[in-house]
N, C-alpha and C. Protein backbone atom coordinates (compact mmCIF):
# COMPACT_ATOMS: atom_id res chain seq x y z
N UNK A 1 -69.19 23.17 44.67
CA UNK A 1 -68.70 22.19 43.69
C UNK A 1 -69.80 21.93 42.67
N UNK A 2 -69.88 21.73 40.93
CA UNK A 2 -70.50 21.63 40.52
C UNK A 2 -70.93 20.09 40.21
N UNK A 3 -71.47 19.99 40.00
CA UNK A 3 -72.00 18.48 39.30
C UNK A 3 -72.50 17.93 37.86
N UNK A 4 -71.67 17.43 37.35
CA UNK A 4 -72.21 16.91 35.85
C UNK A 4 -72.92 17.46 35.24
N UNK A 5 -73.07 17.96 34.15
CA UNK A 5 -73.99 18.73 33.50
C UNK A 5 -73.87 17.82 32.39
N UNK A 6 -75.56 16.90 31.49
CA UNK A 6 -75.05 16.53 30.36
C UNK A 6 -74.92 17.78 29.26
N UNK A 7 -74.47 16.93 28.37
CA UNK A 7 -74.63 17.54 27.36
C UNK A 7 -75.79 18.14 26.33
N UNK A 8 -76.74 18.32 26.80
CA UNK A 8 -78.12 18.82 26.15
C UNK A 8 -78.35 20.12 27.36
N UNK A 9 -77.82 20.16 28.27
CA UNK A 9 -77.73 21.51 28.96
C UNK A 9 -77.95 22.70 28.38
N UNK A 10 -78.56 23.55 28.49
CA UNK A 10 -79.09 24.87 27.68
C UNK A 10 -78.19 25.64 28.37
N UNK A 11 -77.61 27.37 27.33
CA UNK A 11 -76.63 28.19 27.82
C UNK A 11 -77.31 28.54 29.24
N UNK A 12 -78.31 29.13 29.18
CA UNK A 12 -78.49 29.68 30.46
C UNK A 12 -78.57 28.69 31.72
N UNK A 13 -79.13 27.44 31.87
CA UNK A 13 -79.10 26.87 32.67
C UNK A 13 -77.29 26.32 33.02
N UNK A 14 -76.22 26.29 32.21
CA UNK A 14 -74.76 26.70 32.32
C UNK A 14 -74.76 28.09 32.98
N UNK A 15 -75.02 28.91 32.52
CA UNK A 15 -74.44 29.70 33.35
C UNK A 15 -74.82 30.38 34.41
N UNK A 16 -76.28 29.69 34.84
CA UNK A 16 -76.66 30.10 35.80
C UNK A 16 -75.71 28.99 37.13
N UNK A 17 -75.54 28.39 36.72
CA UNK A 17 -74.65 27.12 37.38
C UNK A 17 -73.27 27.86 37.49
N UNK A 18 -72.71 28.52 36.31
CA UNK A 18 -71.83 28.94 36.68
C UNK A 18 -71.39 30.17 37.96
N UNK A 19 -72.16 30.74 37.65
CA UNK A 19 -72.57 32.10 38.10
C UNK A 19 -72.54 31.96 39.84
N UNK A 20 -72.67 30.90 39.71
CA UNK A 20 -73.55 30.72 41.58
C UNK A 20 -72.05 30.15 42.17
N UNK A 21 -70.75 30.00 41.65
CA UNK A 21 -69.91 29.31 41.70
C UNK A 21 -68.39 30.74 41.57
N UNK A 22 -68.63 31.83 41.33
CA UNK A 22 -67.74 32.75 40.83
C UNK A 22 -68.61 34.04 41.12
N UNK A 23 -67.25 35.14 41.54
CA UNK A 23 -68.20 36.32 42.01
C UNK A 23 -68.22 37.21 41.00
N UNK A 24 -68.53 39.05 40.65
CA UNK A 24 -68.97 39.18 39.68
C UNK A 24 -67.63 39.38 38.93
N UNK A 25 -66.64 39.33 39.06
CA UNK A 25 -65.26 39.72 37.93
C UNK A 25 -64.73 38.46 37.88
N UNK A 26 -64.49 37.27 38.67
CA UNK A 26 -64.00 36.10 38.21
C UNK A 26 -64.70 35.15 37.01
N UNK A 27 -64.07 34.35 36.91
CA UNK A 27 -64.14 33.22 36.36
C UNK A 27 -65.00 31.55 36.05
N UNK A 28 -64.44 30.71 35.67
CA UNK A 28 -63.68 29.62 35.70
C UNK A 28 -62.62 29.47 36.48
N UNK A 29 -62.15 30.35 36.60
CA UNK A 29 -60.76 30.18 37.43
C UNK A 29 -60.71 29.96 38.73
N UNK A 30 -62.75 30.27 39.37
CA UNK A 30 -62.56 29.51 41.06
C UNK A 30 -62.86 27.79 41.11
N UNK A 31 -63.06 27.54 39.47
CA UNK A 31 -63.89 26.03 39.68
C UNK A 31 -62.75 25.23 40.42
N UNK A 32 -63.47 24.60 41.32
CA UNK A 32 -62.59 23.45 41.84
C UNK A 32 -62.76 22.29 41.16
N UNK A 33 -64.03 21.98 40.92
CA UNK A 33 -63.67 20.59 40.22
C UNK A 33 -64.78 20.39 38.93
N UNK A 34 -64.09 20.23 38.04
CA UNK A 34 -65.35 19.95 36.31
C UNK A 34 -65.27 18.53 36.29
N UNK A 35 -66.14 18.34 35.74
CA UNK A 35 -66.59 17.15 35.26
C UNK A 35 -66.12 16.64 33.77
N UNK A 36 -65.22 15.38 33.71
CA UNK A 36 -64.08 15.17 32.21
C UNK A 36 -65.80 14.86 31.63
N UNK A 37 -65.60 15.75 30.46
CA UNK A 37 -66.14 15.25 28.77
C UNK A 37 -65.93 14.03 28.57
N UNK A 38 -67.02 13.03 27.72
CA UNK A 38 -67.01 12.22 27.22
C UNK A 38 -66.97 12.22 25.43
N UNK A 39 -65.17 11.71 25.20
CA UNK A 39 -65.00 12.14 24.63
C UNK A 39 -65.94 11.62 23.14
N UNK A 40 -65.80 12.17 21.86
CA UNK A 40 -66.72 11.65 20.55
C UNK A 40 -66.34 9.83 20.29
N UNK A 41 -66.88 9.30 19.71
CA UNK A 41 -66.47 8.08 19.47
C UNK A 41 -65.50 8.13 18.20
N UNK A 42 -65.73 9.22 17.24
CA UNK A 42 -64.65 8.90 16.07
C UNK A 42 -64.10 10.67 16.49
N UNK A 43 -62.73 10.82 16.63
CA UNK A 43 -62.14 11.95 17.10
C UNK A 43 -62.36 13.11 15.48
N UNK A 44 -63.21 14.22 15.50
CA UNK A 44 -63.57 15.28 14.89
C UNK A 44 -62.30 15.39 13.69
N UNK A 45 -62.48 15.90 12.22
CA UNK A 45 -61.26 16.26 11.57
C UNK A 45 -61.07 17.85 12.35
N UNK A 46 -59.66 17.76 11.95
CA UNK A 46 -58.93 19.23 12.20
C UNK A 46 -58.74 19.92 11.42
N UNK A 47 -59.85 21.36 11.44
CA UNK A 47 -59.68 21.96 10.32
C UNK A 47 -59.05 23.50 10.50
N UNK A 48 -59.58 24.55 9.61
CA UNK A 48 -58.97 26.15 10.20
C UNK A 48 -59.68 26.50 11.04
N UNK A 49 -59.65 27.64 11.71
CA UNK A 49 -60.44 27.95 12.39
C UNK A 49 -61.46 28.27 12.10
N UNK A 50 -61.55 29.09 10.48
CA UNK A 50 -63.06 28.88 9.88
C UNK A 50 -63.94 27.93 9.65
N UNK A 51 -63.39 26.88 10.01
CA UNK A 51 -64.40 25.33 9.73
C UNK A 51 -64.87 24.76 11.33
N UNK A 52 -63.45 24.21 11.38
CA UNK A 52 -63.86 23.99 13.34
C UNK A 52 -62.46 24.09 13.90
N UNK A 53 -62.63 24.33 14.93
CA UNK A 53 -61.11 24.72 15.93
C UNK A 53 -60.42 23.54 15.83
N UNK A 54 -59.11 23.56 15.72
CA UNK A 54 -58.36 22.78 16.20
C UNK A 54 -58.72 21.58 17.43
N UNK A 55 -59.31 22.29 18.62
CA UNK A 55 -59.44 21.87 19.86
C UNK A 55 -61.01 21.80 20.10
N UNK A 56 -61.92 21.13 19.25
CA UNK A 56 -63.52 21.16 18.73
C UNK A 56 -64.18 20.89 20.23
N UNK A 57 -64.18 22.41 20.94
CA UNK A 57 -65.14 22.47 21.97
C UNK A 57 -66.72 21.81 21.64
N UNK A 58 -67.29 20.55 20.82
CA UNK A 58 -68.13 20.26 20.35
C UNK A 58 -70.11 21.00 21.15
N UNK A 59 -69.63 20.50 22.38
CA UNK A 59 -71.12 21.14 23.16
C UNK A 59 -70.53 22.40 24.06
N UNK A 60 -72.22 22.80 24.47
CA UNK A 60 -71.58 24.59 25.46
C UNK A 60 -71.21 24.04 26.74
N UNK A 61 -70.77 23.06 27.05
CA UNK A 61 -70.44 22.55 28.35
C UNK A 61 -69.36 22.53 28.41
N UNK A 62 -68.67 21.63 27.48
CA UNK A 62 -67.12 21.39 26.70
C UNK A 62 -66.83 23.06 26.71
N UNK A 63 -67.02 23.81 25.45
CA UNK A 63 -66.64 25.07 25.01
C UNK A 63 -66.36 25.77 26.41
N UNK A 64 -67.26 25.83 27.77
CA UNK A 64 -67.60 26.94 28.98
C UNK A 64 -66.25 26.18 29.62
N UNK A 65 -65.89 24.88 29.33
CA UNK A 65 -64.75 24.61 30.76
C UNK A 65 -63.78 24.01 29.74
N UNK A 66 -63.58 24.54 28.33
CA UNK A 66 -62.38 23.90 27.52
C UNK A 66 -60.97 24.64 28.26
N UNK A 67 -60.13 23.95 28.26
CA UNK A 67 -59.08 24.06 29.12
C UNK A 67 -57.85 25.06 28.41
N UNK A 68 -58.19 24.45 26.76
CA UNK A 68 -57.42 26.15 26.31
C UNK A 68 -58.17 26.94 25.98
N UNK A 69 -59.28 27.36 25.76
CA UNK A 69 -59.83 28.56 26.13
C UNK A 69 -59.44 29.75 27.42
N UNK A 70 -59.72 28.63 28.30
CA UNK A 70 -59.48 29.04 30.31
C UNK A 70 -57.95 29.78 29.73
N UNK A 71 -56.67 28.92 29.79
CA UNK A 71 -55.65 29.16 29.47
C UNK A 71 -55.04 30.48 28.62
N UNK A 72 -55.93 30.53 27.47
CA UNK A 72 -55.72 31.54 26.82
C UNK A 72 -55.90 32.86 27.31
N UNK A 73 -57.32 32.69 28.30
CA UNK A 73 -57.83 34.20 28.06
C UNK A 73 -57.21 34.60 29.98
N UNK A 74 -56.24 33.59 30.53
CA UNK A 74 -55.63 33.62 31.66
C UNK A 74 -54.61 34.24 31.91
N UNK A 75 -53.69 33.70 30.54
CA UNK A 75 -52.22 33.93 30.33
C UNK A 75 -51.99 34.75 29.36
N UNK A 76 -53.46 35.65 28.46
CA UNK A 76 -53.48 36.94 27.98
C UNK A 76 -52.21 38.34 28.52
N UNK A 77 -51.62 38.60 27.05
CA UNK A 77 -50.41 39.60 27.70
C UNK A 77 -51.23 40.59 27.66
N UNK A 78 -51.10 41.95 28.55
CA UNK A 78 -51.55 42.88 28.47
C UNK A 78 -50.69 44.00 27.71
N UNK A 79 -51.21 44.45 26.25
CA UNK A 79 -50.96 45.54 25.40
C UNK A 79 -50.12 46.59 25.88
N UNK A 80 -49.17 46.57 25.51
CA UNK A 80 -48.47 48.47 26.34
C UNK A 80 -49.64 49.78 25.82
N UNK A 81 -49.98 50.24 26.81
CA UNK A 81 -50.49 51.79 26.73
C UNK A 81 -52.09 51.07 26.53
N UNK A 82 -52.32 50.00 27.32
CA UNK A 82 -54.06 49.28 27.57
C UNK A 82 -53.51 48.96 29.35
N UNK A 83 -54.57 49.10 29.79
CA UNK A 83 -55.05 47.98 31.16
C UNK A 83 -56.46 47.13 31.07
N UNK A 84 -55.95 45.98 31.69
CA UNK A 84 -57.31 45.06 31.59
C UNK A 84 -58.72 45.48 32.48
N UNK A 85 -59.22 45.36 32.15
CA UNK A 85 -61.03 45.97 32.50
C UNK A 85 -61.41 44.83 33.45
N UNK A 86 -61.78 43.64 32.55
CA UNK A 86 -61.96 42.49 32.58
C UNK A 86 -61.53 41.16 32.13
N UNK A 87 -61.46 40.12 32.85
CA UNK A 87 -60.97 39.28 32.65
C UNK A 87 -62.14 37.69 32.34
N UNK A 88 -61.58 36.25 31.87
CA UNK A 88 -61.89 35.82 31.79
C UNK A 88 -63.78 35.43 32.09
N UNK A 89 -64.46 36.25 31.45
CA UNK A 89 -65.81 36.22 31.84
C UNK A 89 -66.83 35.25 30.29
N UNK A 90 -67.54 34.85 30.53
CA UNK A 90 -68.47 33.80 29.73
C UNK A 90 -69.33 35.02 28.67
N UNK A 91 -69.06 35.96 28.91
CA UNK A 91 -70.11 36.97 28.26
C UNK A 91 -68.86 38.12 27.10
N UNK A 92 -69.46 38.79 26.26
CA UNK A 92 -69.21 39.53 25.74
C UNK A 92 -69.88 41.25 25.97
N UNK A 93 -68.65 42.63 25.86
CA UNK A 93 -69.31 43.28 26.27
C UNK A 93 -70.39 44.23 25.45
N UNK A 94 -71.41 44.98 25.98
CA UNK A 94 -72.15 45.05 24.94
C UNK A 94 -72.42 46.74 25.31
N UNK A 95 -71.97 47.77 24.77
CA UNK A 95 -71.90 49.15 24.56
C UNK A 95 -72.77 49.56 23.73
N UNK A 96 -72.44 51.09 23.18
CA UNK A 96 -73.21 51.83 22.64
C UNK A 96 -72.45 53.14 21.68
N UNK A 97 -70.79 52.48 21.23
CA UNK A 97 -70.09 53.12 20.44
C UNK A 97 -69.50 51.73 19.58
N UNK A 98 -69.67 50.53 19.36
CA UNK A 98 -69.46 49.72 18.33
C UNK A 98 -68.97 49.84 17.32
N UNK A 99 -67.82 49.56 17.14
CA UNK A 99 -66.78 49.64 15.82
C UNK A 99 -66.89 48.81 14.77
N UNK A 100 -67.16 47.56 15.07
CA UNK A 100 -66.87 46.51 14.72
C UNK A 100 -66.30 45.28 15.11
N UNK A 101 -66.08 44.41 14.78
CA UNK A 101 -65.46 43.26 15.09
C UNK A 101 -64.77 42.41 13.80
N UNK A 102 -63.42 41.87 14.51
CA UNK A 102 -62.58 41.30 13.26
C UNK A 102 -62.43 39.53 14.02
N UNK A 103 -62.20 38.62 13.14
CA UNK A 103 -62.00 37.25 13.59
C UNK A 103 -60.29 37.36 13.39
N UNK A 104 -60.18 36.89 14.39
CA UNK A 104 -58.41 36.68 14.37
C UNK A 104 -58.14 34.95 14.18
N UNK A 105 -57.08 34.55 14.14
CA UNK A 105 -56.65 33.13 13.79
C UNK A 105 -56.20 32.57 15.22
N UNK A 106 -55.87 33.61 16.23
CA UNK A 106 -55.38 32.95 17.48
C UNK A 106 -55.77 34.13 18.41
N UNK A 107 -55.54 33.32 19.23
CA UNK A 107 -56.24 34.63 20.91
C UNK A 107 -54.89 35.57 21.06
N UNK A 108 -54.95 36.65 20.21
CA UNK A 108 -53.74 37.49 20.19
C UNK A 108 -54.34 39.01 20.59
N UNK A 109 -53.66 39.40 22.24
CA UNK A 109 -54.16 40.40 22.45
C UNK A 109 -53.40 41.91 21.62
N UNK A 110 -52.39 40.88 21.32
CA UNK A 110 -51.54 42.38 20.72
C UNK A 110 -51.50 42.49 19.55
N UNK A 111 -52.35 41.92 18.55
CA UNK A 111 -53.26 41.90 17.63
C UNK A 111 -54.36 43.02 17.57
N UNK A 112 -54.98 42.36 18.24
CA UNK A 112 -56.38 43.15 18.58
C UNK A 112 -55.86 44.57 19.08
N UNK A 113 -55.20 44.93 19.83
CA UNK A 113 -54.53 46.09 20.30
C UNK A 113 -54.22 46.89 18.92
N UNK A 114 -53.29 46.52 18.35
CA UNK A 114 -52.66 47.33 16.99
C UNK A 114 -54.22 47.58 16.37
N UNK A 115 -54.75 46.34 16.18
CA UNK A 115 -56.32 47.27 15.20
C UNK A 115 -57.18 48.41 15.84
N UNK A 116 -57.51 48.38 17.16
CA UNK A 116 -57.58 49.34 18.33
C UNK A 116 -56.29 50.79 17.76
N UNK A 117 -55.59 50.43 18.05
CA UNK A 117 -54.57 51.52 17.69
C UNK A 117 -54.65 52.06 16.14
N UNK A 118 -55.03 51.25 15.31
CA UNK A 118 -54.94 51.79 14.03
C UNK A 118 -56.02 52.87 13.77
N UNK A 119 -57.27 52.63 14.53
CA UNK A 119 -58.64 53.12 14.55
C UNK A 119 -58.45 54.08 15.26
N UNK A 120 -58.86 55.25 14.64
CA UNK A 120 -58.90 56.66 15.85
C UNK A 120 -59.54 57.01 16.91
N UNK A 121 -61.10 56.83 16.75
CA UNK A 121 -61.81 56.79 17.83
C UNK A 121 -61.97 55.90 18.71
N UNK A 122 -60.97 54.76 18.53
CA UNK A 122 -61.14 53.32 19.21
C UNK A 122 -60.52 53.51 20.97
N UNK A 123 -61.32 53.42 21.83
CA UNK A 123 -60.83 53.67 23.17
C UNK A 123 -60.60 51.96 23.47
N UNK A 124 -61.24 50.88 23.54
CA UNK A 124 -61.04 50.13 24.07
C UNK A 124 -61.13 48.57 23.27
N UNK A 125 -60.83 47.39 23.59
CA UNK A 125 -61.47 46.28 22.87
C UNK A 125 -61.70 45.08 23.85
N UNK A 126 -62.40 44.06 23.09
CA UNK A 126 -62.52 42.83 23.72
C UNK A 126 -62.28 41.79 23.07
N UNK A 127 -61.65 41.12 22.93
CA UNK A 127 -61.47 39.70 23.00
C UNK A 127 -62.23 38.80 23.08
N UNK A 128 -62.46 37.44 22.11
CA UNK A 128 -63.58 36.43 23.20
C UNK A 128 -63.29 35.06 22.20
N UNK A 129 -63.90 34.56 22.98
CA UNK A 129 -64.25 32.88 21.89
C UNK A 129 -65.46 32.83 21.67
N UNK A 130 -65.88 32.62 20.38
CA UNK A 130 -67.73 32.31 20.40
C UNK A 130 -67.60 31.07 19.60
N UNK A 131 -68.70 30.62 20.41
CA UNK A 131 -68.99 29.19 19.72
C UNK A 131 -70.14 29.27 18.63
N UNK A 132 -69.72 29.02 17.55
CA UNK A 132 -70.75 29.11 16.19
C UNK A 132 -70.88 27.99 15.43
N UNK A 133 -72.50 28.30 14.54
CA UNK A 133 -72.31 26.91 14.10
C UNK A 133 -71.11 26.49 13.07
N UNK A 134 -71.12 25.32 12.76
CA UNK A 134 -70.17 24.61 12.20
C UNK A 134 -70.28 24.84 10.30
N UNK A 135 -69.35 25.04 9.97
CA UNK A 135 -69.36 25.43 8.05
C UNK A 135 -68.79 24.13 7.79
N UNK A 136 -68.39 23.46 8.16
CA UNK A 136 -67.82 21.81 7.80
C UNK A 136 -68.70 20.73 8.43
N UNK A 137 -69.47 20.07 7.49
CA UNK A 137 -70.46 19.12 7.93
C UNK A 137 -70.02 17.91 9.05
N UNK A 138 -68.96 17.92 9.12
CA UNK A 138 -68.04 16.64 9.76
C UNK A 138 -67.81 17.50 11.33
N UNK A 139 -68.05 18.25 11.78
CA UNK A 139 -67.78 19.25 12.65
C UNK A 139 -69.43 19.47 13.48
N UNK A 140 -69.50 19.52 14.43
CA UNK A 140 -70.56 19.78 15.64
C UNK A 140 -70.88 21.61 15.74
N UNK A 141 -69.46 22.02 15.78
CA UNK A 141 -69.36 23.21 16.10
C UNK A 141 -68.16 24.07 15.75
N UNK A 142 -67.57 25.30 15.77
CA UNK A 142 -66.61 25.57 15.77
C UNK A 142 -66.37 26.68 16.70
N UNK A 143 -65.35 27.31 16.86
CA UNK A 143 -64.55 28.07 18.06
C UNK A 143 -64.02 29.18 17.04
N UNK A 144 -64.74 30.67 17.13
CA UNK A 144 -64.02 31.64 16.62
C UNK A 144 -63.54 32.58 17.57
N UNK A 145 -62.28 32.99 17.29
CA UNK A 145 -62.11 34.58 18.12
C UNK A 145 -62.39 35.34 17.53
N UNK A 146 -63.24 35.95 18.02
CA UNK A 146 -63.32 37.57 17.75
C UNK A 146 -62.59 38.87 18.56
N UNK A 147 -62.23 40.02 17.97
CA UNK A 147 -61.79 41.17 18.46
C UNK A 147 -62.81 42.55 18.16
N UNK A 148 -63.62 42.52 18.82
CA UNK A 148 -64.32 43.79 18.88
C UNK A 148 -63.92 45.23 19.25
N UNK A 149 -64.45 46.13 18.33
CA UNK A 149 -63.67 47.54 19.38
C UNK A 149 -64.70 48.47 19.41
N UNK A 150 -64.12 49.38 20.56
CA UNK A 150 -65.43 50.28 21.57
C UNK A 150 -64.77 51.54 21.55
N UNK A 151 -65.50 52.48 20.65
CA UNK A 151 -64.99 53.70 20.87
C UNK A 151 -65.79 54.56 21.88
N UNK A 152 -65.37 53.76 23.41
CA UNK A 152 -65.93 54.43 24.61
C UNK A 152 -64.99 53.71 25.65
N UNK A 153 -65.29 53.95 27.12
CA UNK A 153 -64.50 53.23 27.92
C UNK A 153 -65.31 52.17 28.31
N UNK A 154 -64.76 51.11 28.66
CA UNK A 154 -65.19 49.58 29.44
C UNK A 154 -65.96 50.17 30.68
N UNK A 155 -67.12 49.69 31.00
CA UNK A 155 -67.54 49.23 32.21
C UNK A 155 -68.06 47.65 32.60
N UNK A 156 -67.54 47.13 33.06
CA UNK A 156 -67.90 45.48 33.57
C UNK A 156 -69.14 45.26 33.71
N UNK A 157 -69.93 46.21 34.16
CA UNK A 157 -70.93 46.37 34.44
C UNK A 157 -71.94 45.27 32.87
N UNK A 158 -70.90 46.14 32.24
CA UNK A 158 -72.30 46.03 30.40
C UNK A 158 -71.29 44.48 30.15
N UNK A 159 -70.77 43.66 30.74
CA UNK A 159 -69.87 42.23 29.66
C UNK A 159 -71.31 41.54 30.29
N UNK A 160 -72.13 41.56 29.17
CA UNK A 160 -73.91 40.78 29.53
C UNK A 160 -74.50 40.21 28.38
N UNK A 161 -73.46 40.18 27.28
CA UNK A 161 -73.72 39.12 26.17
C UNK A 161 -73.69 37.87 26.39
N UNK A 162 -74.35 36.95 26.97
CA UNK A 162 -74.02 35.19 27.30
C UNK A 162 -74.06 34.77 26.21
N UNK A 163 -74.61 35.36 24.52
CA UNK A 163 -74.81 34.33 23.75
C UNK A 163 -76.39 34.58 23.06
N UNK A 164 -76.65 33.75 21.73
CA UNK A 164 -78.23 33.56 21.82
C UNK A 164 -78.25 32.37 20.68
N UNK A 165 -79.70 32.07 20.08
CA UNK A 165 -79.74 31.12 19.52
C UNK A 165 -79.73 31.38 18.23
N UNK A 166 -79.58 30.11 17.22
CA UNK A 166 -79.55 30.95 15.40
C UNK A 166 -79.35 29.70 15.10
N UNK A 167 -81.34 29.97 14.59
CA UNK A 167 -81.27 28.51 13.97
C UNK A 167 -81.16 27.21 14.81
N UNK A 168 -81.40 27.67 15.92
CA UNK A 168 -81.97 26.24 16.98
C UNK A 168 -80.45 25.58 17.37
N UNK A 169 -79.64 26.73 17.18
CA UNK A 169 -77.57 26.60 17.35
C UNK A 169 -77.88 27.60 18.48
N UNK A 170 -77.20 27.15 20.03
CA UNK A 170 -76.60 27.81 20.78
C UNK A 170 -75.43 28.36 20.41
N UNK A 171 -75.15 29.87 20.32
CA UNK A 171 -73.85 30.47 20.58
C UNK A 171 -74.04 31.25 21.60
N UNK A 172 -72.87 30.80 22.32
CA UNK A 172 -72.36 31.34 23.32
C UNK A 172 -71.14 31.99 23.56
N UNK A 173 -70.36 32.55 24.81
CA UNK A 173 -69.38 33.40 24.89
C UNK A 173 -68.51 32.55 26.05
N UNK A 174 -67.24 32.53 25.57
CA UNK A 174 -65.97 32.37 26.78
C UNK A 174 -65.10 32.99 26.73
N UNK A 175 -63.62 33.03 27.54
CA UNK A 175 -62.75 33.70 27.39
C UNK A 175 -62.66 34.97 26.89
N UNK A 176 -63.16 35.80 27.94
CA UNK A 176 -63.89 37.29 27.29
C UNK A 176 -63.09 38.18 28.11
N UNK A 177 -61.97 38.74 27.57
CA UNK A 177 -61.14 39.76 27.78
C UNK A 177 -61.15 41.56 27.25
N UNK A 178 -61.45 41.77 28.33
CA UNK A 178 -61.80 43.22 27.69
C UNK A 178 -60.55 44.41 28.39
N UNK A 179 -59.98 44.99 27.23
CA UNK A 179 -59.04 46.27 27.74
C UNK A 179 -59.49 47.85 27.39
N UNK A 180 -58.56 48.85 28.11
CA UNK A 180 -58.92 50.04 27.86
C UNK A 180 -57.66 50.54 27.19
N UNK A 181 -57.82 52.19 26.23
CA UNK A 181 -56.43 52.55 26.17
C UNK A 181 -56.21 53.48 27.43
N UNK A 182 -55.20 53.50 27.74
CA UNK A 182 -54.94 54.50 28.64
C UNK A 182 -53.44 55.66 28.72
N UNK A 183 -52.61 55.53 27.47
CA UNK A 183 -51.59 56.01 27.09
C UNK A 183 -51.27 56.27 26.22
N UNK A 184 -50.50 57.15 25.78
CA UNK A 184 -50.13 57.43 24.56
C UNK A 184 -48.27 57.75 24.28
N UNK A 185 -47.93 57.23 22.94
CA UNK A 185 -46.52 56.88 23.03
C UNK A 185 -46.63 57.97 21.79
N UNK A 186 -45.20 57.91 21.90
CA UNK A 186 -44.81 59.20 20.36
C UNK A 186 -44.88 58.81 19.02
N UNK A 187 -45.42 57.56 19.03
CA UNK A 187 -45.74 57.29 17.50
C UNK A 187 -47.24 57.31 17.87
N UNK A 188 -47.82 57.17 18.43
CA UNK A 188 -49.53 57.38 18.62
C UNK A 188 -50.06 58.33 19.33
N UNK A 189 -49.82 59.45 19.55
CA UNK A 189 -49.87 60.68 20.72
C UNK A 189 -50.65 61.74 19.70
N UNK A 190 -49.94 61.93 18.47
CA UNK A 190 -50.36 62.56 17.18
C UNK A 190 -51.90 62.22 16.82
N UNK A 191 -51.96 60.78 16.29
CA UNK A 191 -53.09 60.40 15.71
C UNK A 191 -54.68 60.70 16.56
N UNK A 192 -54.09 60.17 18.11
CA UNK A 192 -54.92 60.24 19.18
C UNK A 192 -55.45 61.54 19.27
N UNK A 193 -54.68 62.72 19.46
CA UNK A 193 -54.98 63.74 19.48
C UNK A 193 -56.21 64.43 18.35
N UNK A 194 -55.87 63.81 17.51
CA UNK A 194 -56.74 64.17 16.02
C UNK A 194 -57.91 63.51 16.62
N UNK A 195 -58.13 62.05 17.05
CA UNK A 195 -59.14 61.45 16.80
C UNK A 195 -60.20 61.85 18.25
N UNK A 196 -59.66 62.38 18.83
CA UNK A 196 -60.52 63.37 20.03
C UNK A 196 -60.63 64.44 20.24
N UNK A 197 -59.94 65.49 19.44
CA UNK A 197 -60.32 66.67 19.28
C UNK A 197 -60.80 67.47 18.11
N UNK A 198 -61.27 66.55 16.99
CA UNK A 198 -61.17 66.65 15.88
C UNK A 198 -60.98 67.43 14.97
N UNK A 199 -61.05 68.92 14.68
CA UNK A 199 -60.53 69.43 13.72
C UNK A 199 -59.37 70.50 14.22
N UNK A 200 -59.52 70.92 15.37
CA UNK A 200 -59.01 71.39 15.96
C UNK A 200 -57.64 70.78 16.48
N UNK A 201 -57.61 69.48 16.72
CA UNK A 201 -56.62 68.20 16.79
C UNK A 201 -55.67 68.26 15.90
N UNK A 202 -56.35 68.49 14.52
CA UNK A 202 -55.29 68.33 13.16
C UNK A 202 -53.81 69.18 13.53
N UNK A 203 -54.61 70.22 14.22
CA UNK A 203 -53.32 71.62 14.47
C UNK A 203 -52.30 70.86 15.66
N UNK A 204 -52.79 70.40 16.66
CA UNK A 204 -51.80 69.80 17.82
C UNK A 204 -51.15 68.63 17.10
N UNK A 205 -51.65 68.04 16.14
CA UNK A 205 -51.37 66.44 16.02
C UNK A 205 -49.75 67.26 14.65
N UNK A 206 -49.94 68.45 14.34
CA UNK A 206 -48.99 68.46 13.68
C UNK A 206 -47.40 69.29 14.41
N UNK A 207 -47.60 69.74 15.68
CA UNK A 207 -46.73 70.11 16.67
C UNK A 207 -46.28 68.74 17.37
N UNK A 208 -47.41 68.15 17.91
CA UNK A 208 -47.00 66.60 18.67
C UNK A 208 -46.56 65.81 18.45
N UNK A 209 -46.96 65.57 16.76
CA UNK A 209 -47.24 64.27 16.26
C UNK A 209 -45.25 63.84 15.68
């Protein structure tokens, strides 16, 4: 069971707390019992998600046990022609084929999937919430999703991003969902083919495709 953490808590001393509480592929999802936030004295404005979240995870304590975060990255649909790697983990994963990363407006895995799919060499993606600093002065913090993609396969092993500092701002990582592709349908069987066999591909992708 954990115990109160204030709010001046540093990421790592969170998640070393966490850590000791969940084995290596779970969660949040074994906590038995968190400790309620105390909430702000004047309730945060509500802005886009580029300013501050809707739901202003304000500190990394709040953000690590916000309840739609947990929710989101729980009740994540899984993509047709993906399987999930990993699930709800505090970290982001960190490879060595890096595509990029796009901010989405909501935790949409079938979002992130189609941009994965649009990309040729894209084998896999992740999902996450990062907590960054705040672009609206009235705001503590804000809550972005990001969708990263990995033109390699997932290993759990590498989700070992917790976060770092910028500018004396903890950012950190939650709700960190990572998938693979693993199929191919007859509108994407073509493209795929091109984007792994490459010139040689062009010739199958125009019989297949």
């Amino acid at each position: 069971m954990l115990n109160a953490i204030p709010s001046t808590t540093t990421r790592s001393t969170i998640a070393n707390n966490l850590s000791t509480t969940t084995n290596s592929t779970a969660s949040l999802a074994n906590l038995t019992t968190l400790p309620t936030p105390t909430p702000p004295s004047t309730p945060p404005s509500l802005k886009t998600h580029n300013n501050c979240t809707p739901q202003p995870p304000t500190t990394i304590w709040t953000f690590y046990t916000s309840p739609s975060i947990h929710s989101a990255s729980t009740t994540a649909t899984t993509p047709p022609l993906y399987t999930p790697i990993f699930t709800t983990h505090t970290a982001s994963y960190v490879g060595t084929s890096y595509l990029g990363h796009t901010e989405l407006p909501t935790y949409n895995t079938t979002t992130c999937a189609h941009l994965c799919t649009a990309s040729t060499p894209c084998r896999s993606f992740n999902i996450y919430y990062e907590r960054a600093p705040a672009l609206d002065p009235e705001c503590d913090a804000r809550s972005v999703i990001k969708c990263a993609l990995w033109a390699e396969r997932l290993d759990v092993r590498r989700v070992t991003n917790g976060g770092y500092e910028e500018g004396g701002f903890e950012i950190v990582i939650a709700g960190s969902n990572g998938y693979e592709f693993v199929g191919e349908s007859s509108g994407t069987r073509g493209r795929r083919r091109v984007g792994w066999l490459g010139g040689l591909g062009v010739l199958v992708a125009v019989v297949l495709g």
